[in-house]
N, C-alpha and C. Protein backbone atom coordinates (compact mmCIF):
# COMPACT_ATOMS: atom_id res chain seq x y z
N UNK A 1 -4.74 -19.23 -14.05
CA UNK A 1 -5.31 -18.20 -13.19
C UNK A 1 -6.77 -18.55 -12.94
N UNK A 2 -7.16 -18.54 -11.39
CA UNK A 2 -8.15 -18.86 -11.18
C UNK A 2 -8.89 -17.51 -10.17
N UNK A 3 -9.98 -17.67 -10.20
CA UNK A 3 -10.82 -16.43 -9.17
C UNK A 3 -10.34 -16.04 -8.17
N UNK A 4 -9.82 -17.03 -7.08
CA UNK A 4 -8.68 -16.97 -6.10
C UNK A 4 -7.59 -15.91 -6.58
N UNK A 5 -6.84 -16.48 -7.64
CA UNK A 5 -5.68 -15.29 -7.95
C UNK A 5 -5.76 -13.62 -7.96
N UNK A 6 -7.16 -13.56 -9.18
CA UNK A 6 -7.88 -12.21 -9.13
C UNK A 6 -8.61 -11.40 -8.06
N UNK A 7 -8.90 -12.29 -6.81
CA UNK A 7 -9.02 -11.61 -6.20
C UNK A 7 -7.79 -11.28 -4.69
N UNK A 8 -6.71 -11.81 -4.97
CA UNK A 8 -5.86 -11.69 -4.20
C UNK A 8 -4.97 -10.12 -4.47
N UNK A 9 -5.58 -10.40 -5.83
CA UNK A 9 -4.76 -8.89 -6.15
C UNK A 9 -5.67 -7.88 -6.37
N UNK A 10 -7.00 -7.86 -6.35
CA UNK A 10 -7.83 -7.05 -5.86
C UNK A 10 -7.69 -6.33 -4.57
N UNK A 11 -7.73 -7.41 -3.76
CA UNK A 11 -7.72 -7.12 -1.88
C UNK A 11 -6.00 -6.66 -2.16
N UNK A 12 -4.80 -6.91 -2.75
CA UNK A 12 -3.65 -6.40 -2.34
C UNK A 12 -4.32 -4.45 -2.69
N UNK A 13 -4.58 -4.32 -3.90
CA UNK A 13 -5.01 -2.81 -4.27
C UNK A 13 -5.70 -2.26 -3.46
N UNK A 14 -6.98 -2.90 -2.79
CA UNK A 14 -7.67 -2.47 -1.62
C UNK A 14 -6.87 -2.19 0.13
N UNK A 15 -5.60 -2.92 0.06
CA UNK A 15 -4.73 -3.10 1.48
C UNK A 15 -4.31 -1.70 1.11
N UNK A 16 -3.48 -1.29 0.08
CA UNK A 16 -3.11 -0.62 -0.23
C UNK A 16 -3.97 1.01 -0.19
N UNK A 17 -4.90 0.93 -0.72
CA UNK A 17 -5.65 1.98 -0.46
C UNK A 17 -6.24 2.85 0.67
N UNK A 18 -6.12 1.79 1.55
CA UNK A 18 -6.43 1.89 2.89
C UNK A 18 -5.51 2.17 3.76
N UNK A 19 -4.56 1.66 3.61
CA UNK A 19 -2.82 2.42 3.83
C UNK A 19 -2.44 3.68 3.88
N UNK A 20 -3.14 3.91 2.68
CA UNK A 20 -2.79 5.89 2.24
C UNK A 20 -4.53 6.41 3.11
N UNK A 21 -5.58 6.01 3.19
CA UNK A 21 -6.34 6.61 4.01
C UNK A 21 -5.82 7.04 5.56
N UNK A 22 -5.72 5.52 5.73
CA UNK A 22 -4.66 5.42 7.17
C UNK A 22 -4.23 6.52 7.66
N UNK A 23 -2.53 6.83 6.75
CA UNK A 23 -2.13 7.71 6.60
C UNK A 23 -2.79 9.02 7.10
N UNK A 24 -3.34 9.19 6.23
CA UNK A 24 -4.08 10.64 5.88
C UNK A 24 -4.51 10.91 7.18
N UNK A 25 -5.47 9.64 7.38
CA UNK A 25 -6.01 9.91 9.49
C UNK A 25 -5.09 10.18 10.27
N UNK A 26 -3.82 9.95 10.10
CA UNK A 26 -2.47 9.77 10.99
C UNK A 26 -2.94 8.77 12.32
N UNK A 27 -3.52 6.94 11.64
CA UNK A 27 -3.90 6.14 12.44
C UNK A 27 -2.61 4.94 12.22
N UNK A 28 -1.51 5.09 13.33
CA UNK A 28 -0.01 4.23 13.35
C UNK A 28 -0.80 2.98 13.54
N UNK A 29 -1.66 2.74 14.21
CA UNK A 29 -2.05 1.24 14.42
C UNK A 29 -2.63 0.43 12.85
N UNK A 30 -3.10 1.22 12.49
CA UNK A 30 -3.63 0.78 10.63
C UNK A 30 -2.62 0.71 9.85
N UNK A 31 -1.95 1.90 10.06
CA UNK A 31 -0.99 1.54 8.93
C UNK A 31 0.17 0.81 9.30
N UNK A 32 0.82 0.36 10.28
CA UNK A 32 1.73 -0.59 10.73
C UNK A 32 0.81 -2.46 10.21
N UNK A 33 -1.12 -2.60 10.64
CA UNK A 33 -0.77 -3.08 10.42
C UNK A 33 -1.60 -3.71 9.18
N UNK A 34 -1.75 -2.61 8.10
CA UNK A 34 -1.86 -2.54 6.50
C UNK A 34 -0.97 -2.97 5.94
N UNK A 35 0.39 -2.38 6.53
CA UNK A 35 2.04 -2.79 6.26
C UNK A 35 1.87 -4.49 5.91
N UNK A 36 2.19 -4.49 6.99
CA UNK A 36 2.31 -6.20 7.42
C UNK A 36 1.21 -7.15 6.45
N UNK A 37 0.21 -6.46 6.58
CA UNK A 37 -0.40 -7.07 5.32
C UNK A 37 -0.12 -7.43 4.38
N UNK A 38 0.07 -5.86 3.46
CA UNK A 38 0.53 -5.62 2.64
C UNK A 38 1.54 -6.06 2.13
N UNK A 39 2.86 -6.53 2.89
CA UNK A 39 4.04 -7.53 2.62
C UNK A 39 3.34 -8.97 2.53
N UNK A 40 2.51 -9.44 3.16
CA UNK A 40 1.95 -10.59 3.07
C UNK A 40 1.27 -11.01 1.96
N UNK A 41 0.15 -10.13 1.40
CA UNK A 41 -0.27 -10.21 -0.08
C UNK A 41 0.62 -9.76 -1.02
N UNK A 42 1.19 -9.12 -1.15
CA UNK A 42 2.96 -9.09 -2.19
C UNK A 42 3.55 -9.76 -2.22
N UNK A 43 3.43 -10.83 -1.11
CA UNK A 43 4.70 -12.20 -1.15
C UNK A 43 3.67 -13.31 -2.08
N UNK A 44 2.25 -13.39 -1.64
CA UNK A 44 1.66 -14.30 -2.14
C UNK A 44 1.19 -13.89 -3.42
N UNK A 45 1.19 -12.74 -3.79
CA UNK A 45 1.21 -11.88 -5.84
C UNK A 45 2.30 -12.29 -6.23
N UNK A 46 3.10 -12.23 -5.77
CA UNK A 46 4.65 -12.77 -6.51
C UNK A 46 4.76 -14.24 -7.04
N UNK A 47 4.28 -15.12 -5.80
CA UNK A 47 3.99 -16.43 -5.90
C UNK A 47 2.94 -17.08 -6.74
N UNK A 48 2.09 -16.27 -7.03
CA UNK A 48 1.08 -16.31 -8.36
C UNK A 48 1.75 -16.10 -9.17
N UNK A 49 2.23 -15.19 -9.48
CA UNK A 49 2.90 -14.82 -10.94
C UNK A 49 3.97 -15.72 -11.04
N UNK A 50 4.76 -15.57 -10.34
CA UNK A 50 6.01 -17.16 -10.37
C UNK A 50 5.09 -18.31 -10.57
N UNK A 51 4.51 -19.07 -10.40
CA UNK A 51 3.90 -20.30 -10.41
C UNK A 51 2.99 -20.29 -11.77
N UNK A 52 2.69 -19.15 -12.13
CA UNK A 52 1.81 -18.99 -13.04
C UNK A 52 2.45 -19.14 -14.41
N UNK A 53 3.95 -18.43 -14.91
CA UNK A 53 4.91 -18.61 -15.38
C UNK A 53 5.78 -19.15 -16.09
N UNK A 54 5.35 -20.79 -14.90
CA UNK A 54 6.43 -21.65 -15.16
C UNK A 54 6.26 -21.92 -16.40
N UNK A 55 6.97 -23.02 -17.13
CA UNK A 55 6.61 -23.45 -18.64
C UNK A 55 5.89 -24.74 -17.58
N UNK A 56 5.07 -25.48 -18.27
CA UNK A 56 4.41 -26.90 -18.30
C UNK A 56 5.25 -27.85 -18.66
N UNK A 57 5.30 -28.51 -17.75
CA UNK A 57 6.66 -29.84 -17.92
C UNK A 57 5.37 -31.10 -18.32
C-alpha cells in the first residue's frame, strides 16, 4: 500500500458524501454523475485490495 491507494479511498468516501448532499439538493445531474463515479472508484478499491492480497510468488 502506497499513498496512491490511501487516497483513492479517501476521494471514494468523499464521492460518496457528496452523493447524499446531492441528494439532499435534489441535483439529478450530480448525483447520476457521483454514481458513475462512484462505481468507478469501487471498481478500482476492489482492485487494490485484490492485488494487495495476493500471496508473493
Amino acid at each position: 500500500m502506497n499513498l496512491f491507494d490511501i487516497l483513492m479511498f479517501i476521494f471514494t468516501i468523499l464521492i460518496f458524501a457528496g452523493i447524499i448532499r446531492s441528494w439532499k439538493a435534489r441535483n439529478k445531474f450530480a448525483v447520476g454523475f457521483g454514481l458513475v463515479s462512484l462505481a468507478v472508484f469501487l471498481l478500482c478499491d476492489a482492485l487494490i485490495i485484490y492485488y494487495a492480497t495476493l500471496p508473493k510468488a
